[in-house]
N, C-alpha and C. Protein backbone atom coordinates (compact mmCIF):
# COMPACT_ATOMS: atom_id res chain seq x y z
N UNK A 1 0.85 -1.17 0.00
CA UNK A 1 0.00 0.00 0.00
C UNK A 1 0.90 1.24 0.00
N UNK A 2 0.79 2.39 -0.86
CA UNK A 2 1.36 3.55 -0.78
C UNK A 2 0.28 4.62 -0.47
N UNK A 3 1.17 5.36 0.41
CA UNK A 3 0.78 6.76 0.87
C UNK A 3 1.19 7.78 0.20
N UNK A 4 0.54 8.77 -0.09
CA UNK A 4 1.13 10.31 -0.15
C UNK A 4 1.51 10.94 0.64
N UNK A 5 0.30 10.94 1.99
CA UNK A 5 0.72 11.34 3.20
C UNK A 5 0.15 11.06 4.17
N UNK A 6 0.44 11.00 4.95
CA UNK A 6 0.21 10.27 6.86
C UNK A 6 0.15 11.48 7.42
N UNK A 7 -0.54 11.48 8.33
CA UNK A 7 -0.73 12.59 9.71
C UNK A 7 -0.77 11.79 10.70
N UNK A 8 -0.29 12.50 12.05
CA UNK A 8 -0.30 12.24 12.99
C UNK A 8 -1.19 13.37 14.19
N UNK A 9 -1.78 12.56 14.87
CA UNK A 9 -2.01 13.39 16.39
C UNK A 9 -1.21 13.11 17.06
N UNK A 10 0.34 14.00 17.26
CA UNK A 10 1.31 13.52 17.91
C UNK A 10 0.94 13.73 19.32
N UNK A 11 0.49 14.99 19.91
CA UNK A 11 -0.17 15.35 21.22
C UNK A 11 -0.53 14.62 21.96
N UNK A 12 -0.09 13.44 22.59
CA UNK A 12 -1.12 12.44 23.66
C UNK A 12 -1.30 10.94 22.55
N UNK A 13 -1.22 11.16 21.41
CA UNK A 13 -0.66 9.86 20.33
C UNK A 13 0.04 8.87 20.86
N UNK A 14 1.03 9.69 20.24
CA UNK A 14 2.75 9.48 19.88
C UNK A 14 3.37 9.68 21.08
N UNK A 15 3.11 11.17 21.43
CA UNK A 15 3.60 11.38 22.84
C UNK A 15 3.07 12.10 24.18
N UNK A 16 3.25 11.61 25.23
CA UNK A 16 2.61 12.23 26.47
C UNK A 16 3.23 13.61 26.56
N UNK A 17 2.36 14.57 26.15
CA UNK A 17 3.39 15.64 26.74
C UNK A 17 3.09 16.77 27.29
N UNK A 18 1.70 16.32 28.32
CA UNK A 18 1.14 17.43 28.94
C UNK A 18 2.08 17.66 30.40
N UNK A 19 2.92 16.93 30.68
CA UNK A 19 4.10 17.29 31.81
C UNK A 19 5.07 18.57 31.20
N UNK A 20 5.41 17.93 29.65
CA UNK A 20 6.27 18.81 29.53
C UNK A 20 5.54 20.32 29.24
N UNK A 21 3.73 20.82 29.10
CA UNK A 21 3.71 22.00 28.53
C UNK A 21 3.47 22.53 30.17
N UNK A 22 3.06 21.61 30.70
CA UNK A 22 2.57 21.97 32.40
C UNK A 22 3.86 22.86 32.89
N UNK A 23 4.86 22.06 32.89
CA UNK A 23 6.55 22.88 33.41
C UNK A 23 6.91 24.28 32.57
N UNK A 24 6.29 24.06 31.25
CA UNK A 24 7.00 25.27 30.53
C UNK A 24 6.01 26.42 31.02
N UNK A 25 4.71 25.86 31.30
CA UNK A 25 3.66 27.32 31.24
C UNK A 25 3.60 27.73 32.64
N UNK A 26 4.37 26.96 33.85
CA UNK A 26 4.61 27.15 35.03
C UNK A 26 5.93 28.04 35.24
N UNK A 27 7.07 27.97 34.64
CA UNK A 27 8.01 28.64 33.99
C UNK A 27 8.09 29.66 33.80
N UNK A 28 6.86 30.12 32.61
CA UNK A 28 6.79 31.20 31.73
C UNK A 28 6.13 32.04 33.00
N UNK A 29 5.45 31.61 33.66
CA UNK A 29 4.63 32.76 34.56
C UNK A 29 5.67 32.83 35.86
N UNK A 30 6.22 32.26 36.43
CA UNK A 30 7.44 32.71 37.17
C UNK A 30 8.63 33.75 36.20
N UNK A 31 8.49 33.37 35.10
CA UNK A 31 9.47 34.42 34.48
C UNK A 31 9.33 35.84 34.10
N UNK A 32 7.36 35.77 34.21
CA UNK A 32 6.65 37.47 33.97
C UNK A 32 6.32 37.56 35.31
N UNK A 33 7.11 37.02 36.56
CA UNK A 33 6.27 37.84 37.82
C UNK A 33 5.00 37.52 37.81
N UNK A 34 3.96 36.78 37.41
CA UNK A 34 2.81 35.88 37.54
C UNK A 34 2.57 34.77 38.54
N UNK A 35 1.60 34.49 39.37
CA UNK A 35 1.69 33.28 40.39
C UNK A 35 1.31 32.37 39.36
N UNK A 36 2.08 31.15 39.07
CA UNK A 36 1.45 30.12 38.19
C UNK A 36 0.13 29.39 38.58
N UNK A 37 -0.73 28.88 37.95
CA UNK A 37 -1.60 28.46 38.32
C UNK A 37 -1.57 26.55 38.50
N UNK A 38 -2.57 26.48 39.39
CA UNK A 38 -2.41 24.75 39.97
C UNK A 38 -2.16 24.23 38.48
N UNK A 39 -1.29 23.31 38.64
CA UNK A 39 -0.96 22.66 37.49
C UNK A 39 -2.29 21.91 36.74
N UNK A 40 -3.04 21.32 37.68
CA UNK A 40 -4.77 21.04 36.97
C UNK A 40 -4.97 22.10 36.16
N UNK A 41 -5.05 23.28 36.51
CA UNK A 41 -5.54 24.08 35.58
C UNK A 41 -4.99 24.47 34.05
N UNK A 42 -3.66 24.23 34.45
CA UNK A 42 -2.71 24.17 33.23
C UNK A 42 -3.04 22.85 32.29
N UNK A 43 -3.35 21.84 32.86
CA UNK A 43 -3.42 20.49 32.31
C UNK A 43 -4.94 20.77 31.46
N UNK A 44 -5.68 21.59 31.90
CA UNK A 44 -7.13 21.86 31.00
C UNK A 44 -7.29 23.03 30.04
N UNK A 45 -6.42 23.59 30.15
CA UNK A 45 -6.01 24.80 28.53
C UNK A 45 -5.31 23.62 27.38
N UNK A 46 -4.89 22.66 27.49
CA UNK A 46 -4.16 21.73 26.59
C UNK A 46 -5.10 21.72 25.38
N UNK A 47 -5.06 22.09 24.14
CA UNK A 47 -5.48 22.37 22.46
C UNK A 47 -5.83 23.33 22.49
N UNK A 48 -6.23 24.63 23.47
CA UNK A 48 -6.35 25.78 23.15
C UNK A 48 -5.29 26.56 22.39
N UNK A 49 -5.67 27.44 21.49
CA UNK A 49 -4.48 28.34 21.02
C UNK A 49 -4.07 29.10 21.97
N UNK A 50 -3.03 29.02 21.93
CA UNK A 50 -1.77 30.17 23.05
C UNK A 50 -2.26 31.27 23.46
N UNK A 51 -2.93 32.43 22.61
CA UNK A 51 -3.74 33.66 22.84
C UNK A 51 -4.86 33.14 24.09
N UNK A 52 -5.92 32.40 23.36
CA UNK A 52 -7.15 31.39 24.02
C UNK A 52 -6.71 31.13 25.56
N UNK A 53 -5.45 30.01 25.59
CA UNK A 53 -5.02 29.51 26.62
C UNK A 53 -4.18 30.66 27.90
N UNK A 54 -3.66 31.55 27.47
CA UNK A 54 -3.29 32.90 28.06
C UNK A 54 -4.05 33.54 28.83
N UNK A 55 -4.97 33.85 28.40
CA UNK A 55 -6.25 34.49 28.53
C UNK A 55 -7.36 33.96 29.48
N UNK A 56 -7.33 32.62 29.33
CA UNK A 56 -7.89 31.97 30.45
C UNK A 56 -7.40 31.64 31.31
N UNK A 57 -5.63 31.53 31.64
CA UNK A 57 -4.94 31.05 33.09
C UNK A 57 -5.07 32.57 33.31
N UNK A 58 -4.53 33.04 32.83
CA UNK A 58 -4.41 34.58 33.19
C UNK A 58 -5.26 36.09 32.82
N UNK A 59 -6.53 36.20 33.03
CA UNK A 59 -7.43 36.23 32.01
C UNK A 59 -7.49 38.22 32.35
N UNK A 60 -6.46 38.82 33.58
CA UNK A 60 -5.97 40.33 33.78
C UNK A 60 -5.18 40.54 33.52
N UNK A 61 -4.76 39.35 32.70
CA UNK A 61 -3.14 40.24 31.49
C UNK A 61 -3.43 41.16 30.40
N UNK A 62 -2.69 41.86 30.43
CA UNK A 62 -2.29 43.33 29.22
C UNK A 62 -2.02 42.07 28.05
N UNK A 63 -2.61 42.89 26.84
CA UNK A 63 -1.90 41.92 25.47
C UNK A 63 0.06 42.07 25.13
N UNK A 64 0.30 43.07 26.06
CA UNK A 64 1.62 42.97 26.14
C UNK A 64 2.67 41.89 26.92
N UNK A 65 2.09 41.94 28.36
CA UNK A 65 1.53 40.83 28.89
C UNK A 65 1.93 38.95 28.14
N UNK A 66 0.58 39.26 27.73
CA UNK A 66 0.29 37.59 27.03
C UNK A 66 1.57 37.15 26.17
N UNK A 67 1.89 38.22 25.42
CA UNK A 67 3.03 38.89 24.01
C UNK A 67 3.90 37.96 24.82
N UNK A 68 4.55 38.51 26.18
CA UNK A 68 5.79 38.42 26.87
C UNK A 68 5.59 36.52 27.19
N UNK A 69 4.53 36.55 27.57
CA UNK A 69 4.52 35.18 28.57
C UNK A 69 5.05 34.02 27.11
N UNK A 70 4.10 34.52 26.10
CA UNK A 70 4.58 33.26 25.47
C UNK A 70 5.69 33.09 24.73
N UNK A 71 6.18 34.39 24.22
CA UNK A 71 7.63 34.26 24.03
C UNK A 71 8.36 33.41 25.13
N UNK A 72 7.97 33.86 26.48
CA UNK A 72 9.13 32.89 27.47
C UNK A 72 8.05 31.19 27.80
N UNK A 73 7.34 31.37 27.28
CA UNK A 73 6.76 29.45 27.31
C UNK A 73 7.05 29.12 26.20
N UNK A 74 7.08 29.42 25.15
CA UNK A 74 8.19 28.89 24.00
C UNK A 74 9.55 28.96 23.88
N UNK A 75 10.16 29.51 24.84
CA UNK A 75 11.38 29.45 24.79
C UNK A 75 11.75 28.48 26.03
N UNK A 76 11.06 28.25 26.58
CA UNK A 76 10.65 27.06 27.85
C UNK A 76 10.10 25.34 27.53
N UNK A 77 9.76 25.67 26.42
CA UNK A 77 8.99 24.40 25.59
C UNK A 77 9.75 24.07 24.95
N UNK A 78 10.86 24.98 23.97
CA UNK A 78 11.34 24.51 22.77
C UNK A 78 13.54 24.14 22.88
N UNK A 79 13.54 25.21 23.96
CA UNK A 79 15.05 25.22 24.39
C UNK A 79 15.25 24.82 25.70
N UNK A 80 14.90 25.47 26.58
CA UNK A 80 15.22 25.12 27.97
C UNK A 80 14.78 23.27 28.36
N UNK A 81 13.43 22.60 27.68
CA UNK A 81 13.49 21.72 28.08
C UNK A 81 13.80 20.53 27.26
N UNK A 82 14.32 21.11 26.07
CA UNK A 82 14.87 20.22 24.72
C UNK A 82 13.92 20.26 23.91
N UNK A 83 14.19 19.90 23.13
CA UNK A 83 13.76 19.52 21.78
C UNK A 83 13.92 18.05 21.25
């Protein structure tokens, strides 16, 4: 049988990796001076878009704010805890 192309739901698929966004988005809000929120709560923004998911842990952030946090949860997700 040939494919053209395959997709994956790598997210919870392939791989478990609501530990690793839990640490980065716990991270990112110690890094803007933010109290992070119970990690449950972090564990239930998981498929929201970043804006979406921002907005609801932290829902009295400035859009400058949000701007900052996820620059440092992507740089928390993608470098600090590997790749």
């Amino acid at each position: 049988m040939n494919f053209q192309l395959l997709v994956f739901d790598w997210d919870g698929t392939l791989m478990d990796s609501a530990a690793r966004i839990v640490a980065s988005l716990t991270a990112a809000f110690e890094d803007v001076g933010a109290e992070p929120p119970a990690p449950e709560r972090c564990r239930d923004i998981i498929g929201l878009g970043m804006e979406e998911a921002v907005f609801a842990l932290w829902p009295e952030s400035t859009t400058a704010q949000r701007g900052e946090f996820i620059h440092r949860y992507r740089h928390h997700y993608l470098v600090a805890n590997g790749t």
